[in-house]
Protein backbone atom coordinates (compact mmCIF):
# COMPACT_ATOMS: atom_id res chain seq x y z
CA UNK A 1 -79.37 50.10 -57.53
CA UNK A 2 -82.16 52.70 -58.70
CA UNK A 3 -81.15 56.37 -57.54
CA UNK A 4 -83.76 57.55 -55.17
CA UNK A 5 -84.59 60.70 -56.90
CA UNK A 6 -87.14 61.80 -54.01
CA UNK A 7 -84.22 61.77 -51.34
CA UNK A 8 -82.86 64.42 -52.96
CA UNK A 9 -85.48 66.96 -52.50
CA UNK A 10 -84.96 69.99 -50.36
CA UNK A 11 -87.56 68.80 -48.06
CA UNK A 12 -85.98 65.61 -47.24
CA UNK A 13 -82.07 67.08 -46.99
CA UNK A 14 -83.82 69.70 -44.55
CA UNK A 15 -85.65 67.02 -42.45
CA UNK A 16 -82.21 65.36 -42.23
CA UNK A 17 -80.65 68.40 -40.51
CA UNK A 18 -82.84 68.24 -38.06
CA UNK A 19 -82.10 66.96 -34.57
CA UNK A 20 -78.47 66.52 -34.83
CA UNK A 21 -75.90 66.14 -31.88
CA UNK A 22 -73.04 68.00 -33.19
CA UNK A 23 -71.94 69.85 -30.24
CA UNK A 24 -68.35 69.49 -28.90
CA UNK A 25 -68.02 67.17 -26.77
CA UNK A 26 -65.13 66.28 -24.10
CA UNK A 27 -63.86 63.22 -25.01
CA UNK A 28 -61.82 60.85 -22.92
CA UNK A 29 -57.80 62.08 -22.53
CA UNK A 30 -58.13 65.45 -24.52
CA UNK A 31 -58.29 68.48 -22.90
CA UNK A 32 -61.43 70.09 -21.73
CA UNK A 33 -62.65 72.91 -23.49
CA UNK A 34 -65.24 75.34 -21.83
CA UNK A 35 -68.52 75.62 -23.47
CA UNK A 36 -68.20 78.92 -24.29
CA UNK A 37 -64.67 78.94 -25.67
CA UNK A 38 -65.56 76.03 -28.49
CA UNK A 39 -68.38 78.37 -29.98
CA UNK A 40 -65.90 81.24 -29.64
CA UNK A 41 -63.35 78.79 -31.71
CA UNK A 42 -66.16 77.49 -33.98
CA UNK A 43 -67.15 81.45 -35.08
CA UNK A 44 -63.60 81.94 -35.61
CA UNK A 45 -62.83 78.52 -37.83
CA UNK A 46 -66.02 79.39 -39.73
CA UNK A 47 -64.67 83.03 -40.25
CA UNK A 48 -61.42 81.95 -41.61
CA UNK A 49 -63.25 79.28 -43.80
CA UNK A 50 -65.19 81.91 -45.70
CA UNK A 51 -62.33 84.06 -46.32
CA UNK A 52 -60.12 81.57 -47.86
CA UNK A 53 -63.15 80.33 -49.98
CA UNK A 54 -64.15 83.72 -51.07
CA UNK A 55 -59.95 84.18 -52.01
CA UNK A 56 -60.28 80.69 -53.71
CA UNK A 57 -62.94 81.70 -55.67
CA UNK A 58 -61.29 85.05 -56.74
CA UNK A 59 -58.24 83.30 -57.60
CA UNK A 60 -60.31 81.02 -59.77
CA UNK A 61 -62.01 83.71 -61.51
CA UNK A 62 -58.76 85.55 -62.75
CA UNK A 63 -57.32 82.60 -63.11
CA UNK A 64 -60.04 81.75 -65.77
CA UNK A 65 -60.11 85.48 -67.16
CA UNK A 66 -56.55 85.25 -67.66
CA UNK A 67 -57.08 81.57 -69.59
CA UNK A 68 -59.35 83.16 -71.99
CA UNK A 69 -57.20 86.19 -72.64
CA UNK A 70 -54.50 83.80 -73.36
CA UNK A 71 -56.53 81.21 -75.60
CA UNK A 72 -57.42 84.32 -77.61
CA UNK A 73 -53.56 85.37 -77.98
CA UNK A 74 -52.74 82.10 -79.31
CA UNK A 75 -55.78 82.04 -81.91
CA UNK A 76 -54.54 85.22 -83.28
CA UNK A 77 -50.93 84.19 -83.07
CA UNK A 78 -51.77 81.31 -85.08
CA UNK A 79 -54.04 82.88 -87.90
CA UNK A 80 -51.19 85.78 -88.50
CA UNK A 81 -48.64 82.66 -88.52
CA UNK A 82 -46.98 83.90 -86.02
CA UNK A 83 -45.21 82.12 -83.27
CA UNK A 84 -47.21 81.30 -79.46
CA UNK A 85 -44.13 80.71 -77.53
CA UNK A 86 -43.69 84.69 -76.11
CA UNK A 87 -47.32 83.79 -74.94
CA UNK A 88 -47.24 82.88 -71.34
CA UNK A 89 -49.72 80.71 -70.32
CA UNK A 90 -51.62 81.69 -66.64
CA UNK A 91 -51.04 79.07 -63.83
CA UNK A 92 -53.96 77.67 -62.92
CA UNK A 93 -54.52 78.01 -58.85
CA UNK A 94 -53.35 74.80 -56.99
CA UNK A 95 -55.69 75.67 -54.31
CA UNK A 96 -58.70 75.10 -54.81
CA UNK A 97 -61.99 73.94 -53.07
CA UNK A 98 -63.87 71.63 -55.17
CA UNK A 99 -66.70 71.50 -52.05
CA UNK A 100 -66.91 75.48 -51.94
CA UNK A 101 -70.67 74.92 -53.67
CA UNK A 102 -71.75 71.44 -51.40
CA UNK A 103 -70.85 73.54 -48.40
CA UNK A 104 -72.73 76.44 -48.75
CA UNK A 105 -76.18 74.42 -50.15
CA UNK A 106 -76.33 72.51 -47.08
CA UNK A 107 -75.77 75.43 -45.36
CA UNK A 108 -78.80 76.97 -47.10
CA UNK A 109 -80.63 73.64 -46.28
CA UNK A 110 -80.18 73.96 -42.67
CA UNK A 111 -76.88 72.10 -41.64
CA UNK A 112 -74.44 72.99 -39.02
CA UNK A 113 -71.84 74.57 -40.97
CA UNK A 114 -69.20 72.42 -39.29
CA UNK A 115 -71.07 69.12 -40.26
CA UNK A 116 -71.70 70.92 -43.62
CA UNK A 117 -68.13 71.68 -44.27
CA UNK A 118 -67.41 67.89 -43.61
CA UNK A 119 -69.78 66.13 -45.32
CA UNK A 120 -69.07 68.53 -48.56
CA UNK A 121 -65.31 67.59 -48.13
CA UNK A 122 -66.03 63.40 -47.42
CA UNK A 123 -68.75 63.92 -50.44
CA UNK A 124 -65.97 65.11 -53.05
CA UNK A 125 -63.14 63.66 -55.51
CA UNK A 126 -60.29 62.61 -52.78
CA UNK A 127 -58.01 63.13 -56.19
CA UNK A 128 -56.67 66.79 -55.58
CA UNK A 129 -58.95 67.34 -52.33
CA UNK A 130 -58.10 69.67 -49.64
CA UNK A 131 -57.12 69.22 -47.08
CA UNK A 132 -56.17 65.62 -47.92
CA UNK A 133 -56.78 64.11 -44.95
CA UNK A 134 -59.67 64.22 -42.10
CA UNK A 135 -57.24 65.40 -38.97
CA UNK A 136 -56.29 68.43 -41.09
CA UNK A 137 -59.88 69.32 -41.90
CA UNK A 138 -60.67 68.78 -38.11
CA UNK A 139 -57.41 71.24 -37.15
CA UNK A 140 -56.82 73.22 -39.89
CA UNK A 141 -60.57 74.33 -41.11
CA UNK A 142 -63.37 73.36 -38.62
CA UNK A 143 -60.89 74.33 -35.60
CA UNK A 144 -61.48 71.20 -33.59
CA UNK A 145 -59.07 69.50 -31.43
CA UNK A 146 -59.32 66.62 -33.71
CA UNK A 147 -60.69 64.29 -35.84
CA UNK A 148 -62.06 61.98 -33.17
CA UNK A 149 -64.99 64.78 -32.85
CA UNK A 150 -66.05 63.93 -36.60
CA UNK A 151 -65.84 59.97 -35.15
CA UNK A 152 -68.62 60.81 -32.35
CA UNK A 153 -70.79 63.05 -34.81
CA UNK A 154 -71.14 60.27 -36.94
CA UNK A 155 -71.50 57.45 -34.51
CA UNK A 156 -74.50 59.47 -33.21
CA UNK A 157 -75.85 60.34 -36.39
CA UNK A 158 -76.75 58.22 -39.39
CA UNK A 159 -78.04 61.05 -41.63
CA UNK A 160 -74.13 62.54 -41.90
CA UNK A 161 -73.31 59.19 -43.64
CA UNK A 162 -76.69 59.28 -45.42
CA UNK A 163 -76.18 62.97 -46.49
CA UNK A 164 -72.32 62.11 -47.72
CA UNK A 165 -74.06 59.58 -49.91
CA UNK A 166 -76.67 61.61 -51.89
CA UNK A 167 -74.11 64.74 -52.52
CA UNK A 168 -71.82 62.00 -54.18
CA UNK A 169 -74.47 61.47 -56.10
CA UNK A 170 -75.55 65.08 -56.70
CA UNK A 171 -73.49 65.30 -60.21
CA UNK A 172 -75.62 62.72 -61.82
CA UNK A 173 -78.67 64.75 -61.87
CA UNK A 174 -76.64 67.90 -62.74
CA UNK A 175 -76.16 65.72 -66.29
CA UNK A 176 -79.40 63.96 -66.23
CA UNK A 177 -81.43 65.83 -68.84
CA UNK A 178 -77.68 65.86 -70.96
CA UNK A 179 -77.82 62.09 -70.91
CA UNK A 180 -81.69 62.30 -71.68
CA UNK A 181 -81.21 64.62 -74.97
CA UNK A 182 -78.34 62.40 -75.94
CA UNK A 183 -80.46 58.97 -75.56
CA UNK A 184 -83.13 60.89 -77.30
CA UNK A 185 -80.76 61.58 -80.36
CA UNK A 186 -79.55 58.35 -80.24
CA UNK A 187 -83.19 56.27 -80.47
CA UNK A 188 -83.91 58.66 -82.96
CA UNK A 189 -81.93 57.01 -85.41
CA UNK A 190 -83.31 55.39 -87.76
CA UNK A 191 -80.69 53.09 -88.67
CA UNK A 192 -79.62 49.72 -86.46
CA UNK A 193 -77.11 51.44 -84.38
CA UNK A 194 -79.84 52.88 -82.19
CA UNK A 195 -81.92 49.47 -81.92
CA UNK A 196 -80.45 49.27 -78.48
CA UNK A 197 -81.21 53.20 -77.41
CA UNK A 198 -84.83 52.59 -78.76
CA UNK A 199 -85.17 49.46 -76.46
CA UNK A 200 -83.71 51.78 -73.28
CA UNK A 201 -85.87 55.05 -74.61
CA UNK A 202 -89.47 52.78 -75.09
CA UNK A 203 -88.35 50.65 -71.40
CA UNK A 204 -88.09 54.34 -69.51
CA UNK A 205 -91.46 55.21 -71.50
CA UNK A 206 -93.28 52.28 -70.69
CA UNK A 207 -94.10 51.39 -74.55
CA UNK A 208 -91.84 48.47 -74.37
CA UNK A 209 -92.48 45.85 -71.42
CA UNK A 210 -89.71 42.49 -71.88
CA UNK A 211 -90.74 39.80 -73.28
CA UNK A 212 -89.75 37.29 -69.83
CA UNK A 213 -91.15 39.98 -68.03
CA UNK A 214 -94.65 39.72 -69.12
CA UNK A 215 -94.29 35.83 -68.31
CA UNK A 216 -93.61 36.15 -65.00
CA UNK A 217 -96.32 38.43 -64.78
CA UNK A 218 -99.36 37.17 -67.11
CA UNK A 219 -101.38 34.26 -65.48
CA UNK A 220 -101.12 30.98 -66.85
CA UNK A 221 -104.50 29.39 -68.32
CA UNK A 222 -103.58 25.91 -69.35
CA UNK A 223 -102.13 22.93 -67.54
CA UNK A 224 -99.69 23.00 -70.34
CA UNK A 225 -98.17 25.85 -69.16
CA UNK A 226 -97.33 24.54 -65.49
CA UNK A 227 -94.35 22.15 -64.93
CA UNK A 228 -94.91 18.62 -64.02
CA UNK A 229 -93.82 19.44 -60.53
CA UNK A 230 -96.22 22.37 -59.97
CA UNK A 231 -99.00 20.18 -60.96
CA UNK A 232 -98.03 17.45 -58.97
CA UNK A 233 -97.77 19.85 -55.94
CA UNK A 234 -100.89 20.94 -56.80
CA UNK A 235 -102.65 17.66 -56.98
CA UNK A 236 -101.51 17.37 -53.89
CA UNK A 237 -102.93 20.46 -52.41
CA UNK A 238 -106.22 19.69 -54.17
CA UNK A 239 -106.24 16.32 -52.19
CA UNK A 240 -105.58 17.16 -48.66
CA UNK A 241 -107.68 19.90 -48.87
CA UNK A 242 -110.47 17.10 -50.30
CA UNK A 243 -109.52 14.73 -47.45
CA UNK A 244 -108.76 12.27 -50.45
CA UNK A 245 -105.53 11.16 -48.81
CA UNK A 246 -107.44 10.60 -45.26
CA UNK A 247 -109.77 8.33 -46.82
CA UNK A 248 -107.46 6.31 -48.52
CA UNK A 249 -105.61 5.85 -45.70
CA UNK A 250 -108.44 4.94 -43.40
CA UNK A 251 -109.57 2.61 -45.82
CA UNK A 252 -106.41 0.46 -45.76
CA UNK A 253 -107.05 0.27 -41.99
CA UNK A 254 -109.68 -1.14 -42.45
């Protein structure tokens, strides 16, 4: 299936946002919380959310300083001859949050930031996600009562599911014009390894149309072209609608 590239627009993520019913909801045998006391809960989860993904990104940061600092050590090391094993390697953070950028463009674009944290977490690599399960993003980041909320949200609205869809597919147009330049190079060669790429490059361009597709679309001209039982459906056709049949057939009545 074709990627919609229009669906991913700003416009239409925006004009997906709009008119959801996210709001907490009592749901049959949990406890009731007031109105007032889940958006009290909801600015506190969301609080909490941004500090540990501003300390996630920190950790990252050093973490990746210190990897650099350390690859250069070891260069060094080797060109003297010397030995790398005094060289301690940095430990790379275990927690990390792979949705931190998902989250905070669909917060740009207009999203709830509960149903943004969500659908950045569903939208993401479950290898090495946290948290690794729904219930403990419901308790343990949006600060719901559980995951049965997320159930309802998405029951009542299509576009979550819709949303989750198009952010999986987000990293293929972060390496689109990559996989462009490399088809490009490819086609380019001269030689018969890039006889395939040069079909692919001139079908994108246009310049190159398939053979069986230009039978199926240019009209046919000649009887010889038709099979025998197209032009015996058509003789029929051209009979009935010449009342060729009906004549025959009244004059054997007669």
């Amino acid at each position: 299936m074709a990627l919609d590239i229009s669906k991913l627009s700003s416009a239409h993520i925006e004009q997906l946002s709009l008119g959801l019913k996210v709001d907490e909801v009592q749901i049959e045998g949990e406890v009731f919380i007031d109105p007032a006391e889940a958006q009290k809960r909801s600015m506190n989860a969301l609080q909490m959310l941004k500090m540990k993904l501003i300390s996630a990104t920190e950790e990252q940061e050093k973490y990746e300083t210190e990897l650099r600092e350390y690859q250069k050590q070891v260069k060094a090391a080797i060109k003297k001859g010397s030995s790398t094993n005094d060289i301690e390697e940095p430990e790379e953070p275990t927690q990390l949050f792979g949705w931190a950028a998902d989250f905070y463009f669909l917060l740009d674009h207009g999203w709830p930031w509960r149903v943004a944290a969500y659908i950045a977490w569903a939208g993401s690599p479950k290898v090495g996600r946290w948290p690794k399960t729904q219930e403990e993003l419901a308790n343990q980041v949006l600060g719901l009562t559980s995951d049965r909320q997320i159930a309802k949200w998405r029951s009542e609205n299509p576009a979550i599911d819709e949303m989750i869809g198009m952010m999986q597919a987000m990293p293929l147009l972060d390496h689109r014009r990559d996989v462009f330049e490399a088809l490009s190079t490819s086609a380019s060669d001269a030689s018969s390894k890039g006889a395939q790429d040069r079909k692919t490059f001139l079908t994108m361009t246009g310049d190159y149309v398939p053979h069986q597709k230009v039978d199926i679309e240019r009209p046919k001209t000649s009887p010889k072209e038709y099979k025998e039982e197209e032009l015996i459906r058509a003789a029929a056709r051209m009979d009935k609608e010449l009342g060729i049949e009906e004549a025959e057939n009244g004059g054997e009545d007669d």
